[in-house]
Protein backbone atom coordinates (compact mmCIF):
# COMPACT_ATOMS: atom_id res chain seq x y z
CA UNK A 1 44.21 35.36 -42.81
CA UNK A 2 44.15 33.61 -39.23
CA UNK A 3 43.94 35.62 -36.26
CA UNK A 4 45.88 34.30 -33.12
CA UNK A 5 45.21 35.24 -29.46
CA UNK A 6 49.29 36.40 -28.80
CA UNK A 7 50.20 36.66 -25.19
CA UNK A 8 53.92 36.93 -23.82
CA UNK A 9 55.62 36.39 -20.81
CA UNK A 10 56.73 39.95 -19.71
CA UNK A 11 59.95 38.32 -17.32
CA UNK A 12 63.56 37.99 -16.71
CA UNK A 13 64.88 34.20 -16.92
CA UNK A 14 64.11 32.53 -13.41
CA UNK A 15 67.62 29.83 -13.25
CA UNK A 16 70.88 30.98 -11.94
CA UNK A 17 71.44 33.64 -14.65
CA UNK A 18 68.40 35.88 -14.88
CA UNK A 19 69.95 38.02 -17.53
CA UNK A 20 68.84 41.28 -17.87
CA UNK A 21 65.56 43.62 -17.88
CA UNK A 22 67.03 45.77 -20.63
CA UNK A 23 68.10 42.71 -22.70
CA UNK A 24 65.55 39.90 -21.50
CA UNK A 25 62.44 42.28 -21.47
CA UNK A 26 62.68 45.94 -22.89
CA UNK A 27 64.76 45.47 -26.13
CA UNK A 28 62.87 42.15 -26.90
CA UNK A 29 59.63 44.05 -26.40
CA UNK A 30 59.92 47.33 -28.18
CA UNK A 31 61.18 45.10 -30.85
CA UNK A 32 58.28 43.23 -30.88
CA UNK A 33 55.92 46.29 -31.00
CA UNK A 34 57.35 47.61 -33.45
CA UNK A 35 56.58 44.66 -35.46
CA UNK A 36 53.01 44.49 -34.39
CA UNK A 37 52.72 47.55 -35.60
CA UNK A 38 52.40 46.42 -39.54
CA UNK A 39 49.08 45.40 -39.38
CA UNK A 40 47.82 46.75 -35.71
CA UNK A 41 48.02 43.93 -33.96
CA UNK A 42 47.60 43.66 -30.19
CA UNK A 43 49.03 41.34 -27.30
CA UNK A 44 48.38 40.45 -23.88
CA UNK A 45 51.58 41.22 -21.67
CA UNK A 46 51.76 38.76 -18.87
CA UNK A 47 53.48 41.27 -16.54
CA UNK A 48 55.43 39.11 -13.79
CA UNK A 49 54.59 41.39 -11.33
CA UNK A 50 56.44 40.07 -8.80
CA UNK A 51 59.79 41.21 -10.07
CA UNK A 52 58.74 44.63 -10.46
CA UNK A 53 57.43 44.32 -6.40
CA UNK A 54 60.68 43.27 -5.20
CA UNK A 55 62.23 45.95 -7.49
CA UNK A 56 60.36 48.62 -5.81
CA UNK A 57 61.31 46.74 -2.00
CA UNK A 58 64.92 47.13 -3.33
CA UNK A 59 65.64 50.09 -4.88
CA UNK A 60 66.71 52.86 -2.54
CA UNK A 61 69.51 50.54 -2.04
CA UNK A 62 70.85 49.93 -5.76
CA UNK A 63 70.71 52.22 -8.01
CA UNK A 64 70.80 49.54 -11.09
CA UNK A 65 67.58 48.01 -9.64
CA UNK A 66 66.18 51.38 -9.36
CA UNK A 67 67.04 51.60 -13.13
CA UNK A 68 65.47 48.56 -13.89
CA UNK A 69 62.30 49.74 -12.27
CA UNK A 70 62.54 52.72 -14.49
CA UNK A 71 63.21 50.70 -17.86
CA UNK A 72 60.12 48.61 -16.85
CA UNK A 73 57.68 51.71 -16.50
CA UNK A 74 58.51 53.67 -19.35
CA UNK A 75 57.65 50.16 -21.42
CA UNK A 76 54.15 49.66 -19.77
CA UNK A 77 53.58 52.99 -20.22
CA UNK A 78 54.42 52.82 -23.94
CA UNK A 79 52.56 49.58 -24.27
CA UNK A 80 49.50 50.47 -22.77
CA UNK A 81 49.95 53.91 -25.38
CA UNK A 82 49.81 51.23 -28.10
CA UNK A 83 46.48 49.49 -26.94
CA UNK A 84 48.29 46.26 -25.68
CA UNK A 85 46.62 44.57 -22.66
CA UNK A 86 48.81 43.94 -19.47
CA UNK A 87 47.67 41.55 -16.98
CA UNK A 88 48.86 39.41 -14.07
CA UNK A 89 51.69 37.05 -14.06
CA UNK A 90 52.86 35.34 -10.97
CA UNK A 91 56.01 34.11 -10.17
CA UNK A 92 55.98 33.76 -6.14
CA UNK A 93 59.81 32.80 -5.66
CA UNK A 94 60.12 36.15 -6.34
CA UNK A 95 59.30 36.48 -2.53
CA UNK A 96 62.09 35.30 -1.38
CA UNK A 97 65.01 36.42 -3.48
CA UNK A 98 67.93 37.69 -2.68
CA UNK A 99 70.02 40.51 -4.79
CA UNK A 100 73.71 40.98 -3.75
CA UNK A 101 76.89 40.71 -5.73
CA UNK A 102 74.96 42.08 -8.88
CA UNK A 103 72.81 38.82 -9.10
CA UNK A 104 69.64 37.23 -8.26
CA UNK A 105 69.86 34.45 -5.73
CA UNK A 106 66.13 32.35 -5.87
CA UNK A 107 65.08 29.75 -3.12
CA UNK A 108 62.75 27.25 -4.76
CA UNK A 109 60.12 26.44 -2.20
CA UNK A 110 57.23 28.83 -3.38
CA UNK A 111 58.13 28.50 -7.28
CA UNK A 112 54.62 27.18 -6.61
CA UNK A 113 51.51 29.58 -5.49
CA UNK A 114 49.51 26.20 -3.66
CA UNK A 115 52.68 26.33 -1.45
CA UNK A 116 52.16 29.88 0.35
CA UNK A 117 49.99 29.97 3.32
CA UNK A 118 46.11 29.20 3.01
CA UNK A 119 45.41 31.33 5.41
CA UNK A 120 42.06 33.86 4.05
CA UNK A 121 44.34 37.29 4.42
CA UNK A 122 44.27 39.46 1.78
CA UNK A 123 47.13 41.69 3.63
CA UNK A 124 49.62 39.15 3.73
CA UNK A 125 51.63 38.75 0.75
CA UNK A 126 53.12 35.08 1.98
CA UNK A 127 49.53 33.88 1.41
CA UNK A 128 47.50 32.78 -1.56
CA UNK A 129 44.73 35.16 -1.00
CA UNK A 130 47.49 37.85 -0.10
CA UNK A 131 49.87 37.70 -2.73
CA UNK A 132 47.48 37.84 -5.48
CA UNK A 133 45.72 40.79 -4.10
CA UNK A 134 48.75 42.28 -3.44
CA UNK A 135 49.72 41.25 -6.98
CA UNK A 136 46.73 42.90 -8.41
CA UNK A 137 46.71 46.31 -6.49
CA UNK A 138 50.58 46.62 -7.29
CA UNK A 139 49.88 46.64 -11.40
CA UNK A 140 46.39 48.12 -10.98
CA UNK A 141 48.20 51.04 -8.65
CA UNK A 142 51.11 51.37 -11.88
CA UNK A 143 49.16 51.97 -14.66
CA UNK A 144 46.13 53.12 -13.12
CA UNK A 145 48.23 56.26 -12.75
CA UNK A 146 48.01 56.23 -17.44
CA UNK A 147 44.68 54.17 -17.24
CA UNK A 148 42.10 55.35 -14.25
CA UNK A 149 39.75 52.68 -15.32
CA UNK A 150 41.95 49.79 -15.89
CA UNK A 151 41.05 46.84 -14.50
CA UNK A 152 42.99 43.20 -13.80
CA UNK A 153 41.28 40.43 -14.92
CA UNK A 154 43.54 37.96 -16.52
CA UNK A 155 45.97 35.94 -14.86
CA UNK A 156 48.72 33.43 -16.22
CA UNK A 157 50.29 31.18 -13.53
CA UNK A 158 54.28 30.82 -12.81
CA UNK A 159 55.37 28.07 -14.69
CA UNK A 160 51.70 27.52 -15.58
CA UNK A 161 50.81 25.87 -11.81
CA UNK A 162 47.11 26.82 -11.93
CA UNK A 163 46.49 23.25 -10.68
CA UNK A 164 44.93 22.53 -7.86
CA UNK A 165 42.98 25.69 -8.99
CA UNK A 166 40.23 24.97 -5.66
CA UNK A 167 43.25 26.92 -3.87
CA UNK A 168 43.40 29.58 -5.84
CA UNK A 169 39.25 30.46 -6.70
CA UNK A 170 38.77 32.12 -3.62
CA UNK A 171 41.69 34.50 -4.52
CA UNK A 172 40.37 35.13 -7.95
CA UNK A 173 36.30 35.74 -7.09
CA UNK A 174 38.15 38.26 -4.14
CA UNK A 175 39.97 40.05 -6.78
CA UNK A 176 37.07 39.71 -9.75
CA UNK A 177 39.61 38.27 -11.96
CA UNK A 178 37.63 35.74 -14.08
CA UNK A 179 40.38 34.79 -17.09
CA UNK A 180 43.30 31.98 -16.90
CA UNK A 181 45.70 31.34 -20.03
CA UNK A 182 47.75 28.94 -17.74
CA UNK A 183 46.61 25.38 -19.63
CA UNK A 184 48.66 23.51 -22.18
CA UNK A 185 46.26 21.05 -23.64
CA UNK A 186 47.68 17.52 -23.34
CA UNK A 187 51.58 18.30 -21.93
CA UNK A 188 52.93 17.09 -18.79
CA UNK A 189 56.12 18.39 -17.34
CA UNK A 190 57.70 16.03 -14.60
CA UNK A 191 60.22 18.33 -13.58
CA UNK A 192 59.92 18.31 -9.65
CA UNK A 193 60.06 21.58 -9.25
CA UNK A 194 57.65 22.91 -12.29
CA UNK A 195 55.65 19.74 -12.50
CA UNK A 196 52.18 19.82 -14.11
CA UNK A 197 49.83 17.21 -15.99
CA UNK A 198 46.86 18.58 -18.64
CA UNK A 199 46.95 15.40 -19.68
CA UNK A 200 42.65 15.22 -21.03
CA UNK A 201 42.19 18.89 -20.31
CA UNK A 202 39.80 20.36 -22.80
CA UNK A 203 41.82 21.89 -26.25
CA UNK A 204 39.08 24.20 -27.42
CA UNK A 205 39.99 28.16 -27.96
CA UNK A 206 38.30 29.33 -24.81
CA UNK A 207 35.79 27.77 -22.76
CA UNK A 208 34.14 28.39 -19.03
CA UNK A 209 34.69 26.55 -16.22
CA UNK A 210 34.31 26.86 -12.32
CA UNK A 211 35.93 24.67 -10.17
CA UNK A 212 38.87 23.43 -12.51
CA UNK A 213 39.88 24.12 -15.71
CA UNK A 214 40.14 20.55 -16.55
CA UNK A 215 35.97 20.28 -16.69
CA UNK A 216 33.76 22.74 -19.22
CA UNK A 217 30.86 24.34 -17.00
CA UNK A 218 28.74 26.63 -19.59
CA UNK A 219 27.71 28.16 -16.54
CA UNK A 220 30.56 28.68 -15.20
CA UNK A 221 32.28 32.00 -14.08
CA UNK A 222 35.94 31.64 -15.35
CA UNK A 223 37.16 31.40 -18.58
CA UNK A 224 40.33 29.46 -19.79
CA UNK A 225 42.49 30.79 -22.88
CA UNK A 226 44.63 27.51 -22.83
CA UNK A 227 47.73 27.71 -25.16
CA UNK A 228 47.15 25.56 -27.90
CA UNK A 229 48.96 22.32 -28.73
CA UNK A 230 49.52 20.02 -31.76
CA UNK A 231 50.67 16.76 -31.99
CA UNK A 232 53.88 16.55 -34.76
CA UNK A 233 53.53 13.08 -36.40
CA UNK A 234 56.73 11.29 -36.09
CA UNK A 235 57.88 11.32 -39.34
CA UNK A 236 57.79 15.12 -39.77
CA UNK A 237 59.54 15.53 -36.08
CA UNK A 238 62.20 13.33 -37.57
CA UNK A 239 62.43 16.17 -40.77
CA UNK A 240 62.27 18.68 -38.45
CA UNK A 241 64.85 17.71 -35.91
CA UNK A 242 67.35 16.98 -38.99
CA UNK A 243 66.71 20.30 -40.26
CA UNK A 244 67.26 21.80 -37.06
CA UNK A 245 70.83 20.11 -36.49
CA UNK A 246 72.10 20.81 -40.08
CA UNK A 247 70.61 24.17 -41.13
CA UNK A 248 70.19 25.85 -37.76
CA UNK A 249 73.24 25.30 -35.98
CA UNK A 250 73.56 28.43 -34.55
CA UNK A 251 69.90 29.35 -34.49
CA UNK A 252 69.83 30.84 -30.85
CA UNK A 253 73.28 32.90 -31.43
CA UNK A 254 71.15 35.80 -32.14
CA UNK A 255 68.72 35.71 -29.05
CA UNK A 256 67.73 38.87 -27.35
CA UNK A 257 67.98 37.05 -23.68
CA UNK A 258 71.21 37.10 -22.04
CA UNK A 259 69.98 34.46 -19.28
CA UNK A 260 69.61 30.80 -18.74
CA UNK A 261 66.44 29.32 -17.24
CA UNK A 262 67.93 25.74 -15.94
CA UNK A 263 66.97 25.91 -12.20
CA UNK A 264 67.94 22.54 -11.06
CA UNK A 265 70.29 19.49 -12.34
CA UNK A 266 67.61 17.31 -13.91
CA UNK A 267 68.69 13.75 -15.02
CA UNK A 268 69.26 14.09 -18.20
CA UNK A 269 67.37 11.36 -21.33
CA UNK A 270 70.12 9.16 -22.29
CA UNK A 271 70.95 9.93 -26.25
CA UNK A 272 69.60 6.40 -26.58
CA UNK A 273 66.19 6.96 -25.14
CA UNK A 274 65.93 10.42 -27.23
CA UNK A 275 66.83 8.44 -30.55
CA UNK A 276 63.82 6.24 -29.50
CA UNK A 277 61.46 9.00 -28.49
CA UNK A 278 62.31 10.66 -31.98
CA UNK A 279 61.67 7.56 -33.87
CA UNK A 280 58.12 6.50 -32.29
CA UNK A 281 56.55 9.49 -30.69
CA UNK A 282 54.54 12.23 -32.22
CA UNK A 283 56.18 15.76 -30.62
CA UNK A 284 53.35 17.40 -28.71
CA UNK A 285 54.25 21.25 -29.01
CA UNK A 286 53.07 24.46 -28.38
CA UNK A 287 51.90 27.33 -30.78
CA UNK A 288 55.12 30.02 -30.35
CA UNK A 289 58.33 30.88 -31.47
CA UNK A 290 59.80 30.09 -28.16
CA UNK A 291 62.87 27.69 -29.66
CA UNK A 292 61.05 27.71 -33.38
CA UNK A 293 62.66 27.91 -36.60
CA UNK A 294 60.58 28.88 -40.22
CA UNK A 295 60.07 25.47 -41.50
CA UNK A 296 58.60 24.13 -37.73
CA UNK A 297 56.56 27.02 -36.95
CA UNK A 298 54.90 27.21 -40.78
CA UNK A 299 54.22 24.19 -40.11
CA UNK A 300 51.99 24.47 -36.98
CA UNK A 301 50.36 27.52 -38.42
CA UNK A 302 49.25 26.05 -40.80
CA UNK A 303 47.60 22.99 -38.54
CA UNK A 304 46.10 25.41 -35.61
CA UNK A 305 42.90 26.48 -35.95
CA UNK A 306 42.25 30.58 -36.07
CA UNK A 307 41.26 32.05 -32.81
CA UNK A 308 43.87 29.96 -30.74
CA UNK A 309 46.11 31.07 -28.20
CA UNK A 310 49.85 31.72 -28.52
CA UNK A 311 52.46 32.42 -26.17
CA UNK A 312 56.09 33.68 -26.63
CA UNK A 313 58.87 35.01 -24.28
CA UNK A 314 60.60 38.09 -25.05
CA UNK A 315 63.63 36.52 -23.68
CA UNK A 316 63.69 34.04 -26.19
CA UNK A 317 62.76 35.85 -29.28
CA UNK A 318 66.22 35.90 -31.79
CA UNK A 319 67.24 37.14 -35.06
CA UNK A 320 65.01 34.60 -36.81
CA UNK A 321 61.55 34.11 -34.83
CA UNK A 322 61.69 38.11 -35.47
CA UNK A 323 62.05 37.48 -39.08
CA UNK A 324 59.66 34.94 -39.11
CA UNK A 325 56.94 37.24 -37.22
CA UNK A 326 56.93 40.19 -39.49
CA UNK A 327 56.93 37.78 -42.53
CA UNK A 328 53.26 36.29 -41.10
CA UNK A 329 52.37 39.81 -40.36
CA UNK A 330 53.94 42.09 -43.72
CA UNK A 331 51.91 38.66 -45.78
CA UNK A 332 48.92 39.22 -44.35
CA UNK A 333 48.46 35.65 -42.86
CA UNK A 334 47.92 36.42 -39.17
CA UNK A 335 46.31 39.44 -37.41
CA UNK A 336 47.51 38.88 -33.51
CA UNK A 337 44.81 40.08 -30.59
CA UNK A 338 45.10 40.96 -27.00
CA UNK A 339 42.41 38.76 -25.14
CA UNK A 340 40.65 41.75 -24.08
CA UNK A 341 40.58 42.71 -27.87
CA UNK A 342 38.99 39.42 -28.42
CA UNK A 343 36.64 39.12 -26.03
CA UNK A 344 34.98 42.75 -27.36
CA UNK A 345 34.66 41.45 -31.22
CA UNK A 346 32.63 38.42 -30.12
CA UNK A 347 30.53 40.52 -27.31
């Protein structure tokens, strides 16, 4: 039996249909739980906090957002019952949205933390410094209310912009948190908005570093969970990516989310240049169900070592990645942990 570090992505889709908290977050999650439950296994709950803070700004003047506030705590409270682990997830557009006509309306401009201001003021919550106190105190304030001794010390970056993390280490040694899960070992993403390169970053489980994730430091004071990779040889992405087209069709028809998370028109690969990609590229992916069908995900299971991180979205979880979660679990072949959970077995 492996055992996997599981985190999720506690959020509502961040495009121009959020969906919503009772279908993107609570009914995903409880689900989810539930399974967990056959063999006792934990999670870390990457709570985007952020939401829940403009929630609370809001509320007195919409009763469904008050209700979503609601929905939100009795779930912590219920996970944190269960022994899950919630930490701190950071999505700063959150900032600057606007609610009217029953919908979110995001501005783009701080999608990424580096882009608040630098200025060393923990009050302000348009700074670095600021917003991830604020961040902190927010969730510690929540659950500390269930918890009296619970403490944040794990953070997870919007749209995994941890990079340059210089900007962001005075902010995390003010606030004592000393663990990122924001790296994805060898990905890039050139999507102007959400861009980020771990091209060479290191790919073992966990490791310490100080100044930047990208360099081991044995001595130093953070630690990085980075979600692991694999590479897909070519010829099995080519098996998989028939499979998907003439056995899955409808694969996402049963997804809990009822969002979309496009945020901008990106130029889209000519079918062309993805016939080429598919034909002499190995498929770089990431250990989750996020997207996932049985064949594909056996398949990196089987390849990623035990003790590696994995990362799912609520939001994303359907009718089959649910299936193919309590399968793994009801067989015995995965026990999932909370990183908290794992860094008490190995002291």
């Amino acid at each position: 039996m492996k055992t996997f570090i599981l985190t999720i992505d506690y959020e509502l889709f961040l495009g121009s249909r959020t969906g919503t908290v009772e279908k993107c977050m609570v009914e995903p999650t409880y689900r989810l739980s539930k399974i967990l439950d056959i063999n006792n296994s934990k999670m870390t709950v990457f709570w985007d906090i952020l939401h829940y803070y403009r929630l609370k700004e809001l509320e007195n003047n919409y009763t469904n957002l008050k209700n979503d506030r609601k929905l939100i705590d009795e779930q912590i409270l219920f996970l944190i019952s269960k022994g899950h682990d919630i930490q701190l997830h950071i999505h700063p557009q959150w900032l600057d949205a606007k609610y009217y006509d029953g919908k979110w309306k995001f501005e783009y401009d701080h999608f990424n933390i580096h882009t608040l201001s630098e200025e060393e003021n923990p009050e302000r919550i348009d700074t670095i410094l600021g917003c991830i106190t604020k961040a902190k105190q927010l969730m510690e304030k929540e659950i500390k209310m269930y918890v009296p001794d619970y403490i944040v010390t794990s953070y997870r970056a919007g749209g995994f912009r941890i990079e340059p993390f210089a900007k962001l280490k005075k902010a995390f040694e003010y606030n004592n948190i000393c663990i990122d899960s924001s790296v994805l070992p060898g990905m890039i993403n050139n999507n102007r908005i959400n861009f980020y390169d771990f091209r060479n970053y290191p790919a073992h489980n966990y490791y310490h570093f100080e100044n930047s994730p990208s360099e081991l430091s044995g001595e130093g004071r953070f630690i990085e969970f980075p979600v692991a990779t694999f590479s897909i040889p070519v010829y099995k992405n080519i098996i998989f990516t028939l499979t998907r087209y003439l056995k899955y069709k409808n694969l996402e028809s049963g997804r809990m989310g009822s969002g979309s998370g496009e945020i901008e028109n990106e130029i889209k690969q000519s079918i062309i240049k993805k016939i080429i990609t598919l034909l002499t590229k190995s498929k770089l992916t990431l250990l989750t169900t996020d997207g996932n069908f049985a064949e594909r995900f056996n398949y990196i299971f089987s390849k990623v070592k035990s003790d590696s991180t994995m990362i799912l979205h609520p939001k994303l979880l359907n009718l089959h990645t649910f299936n193919i979660l309590e399968d793994k679990l009801r067989n015995n072949e995965v026990k999932f942990v909370s990183i908290k959970n794992f860094l008490n077995e190995i002291g």
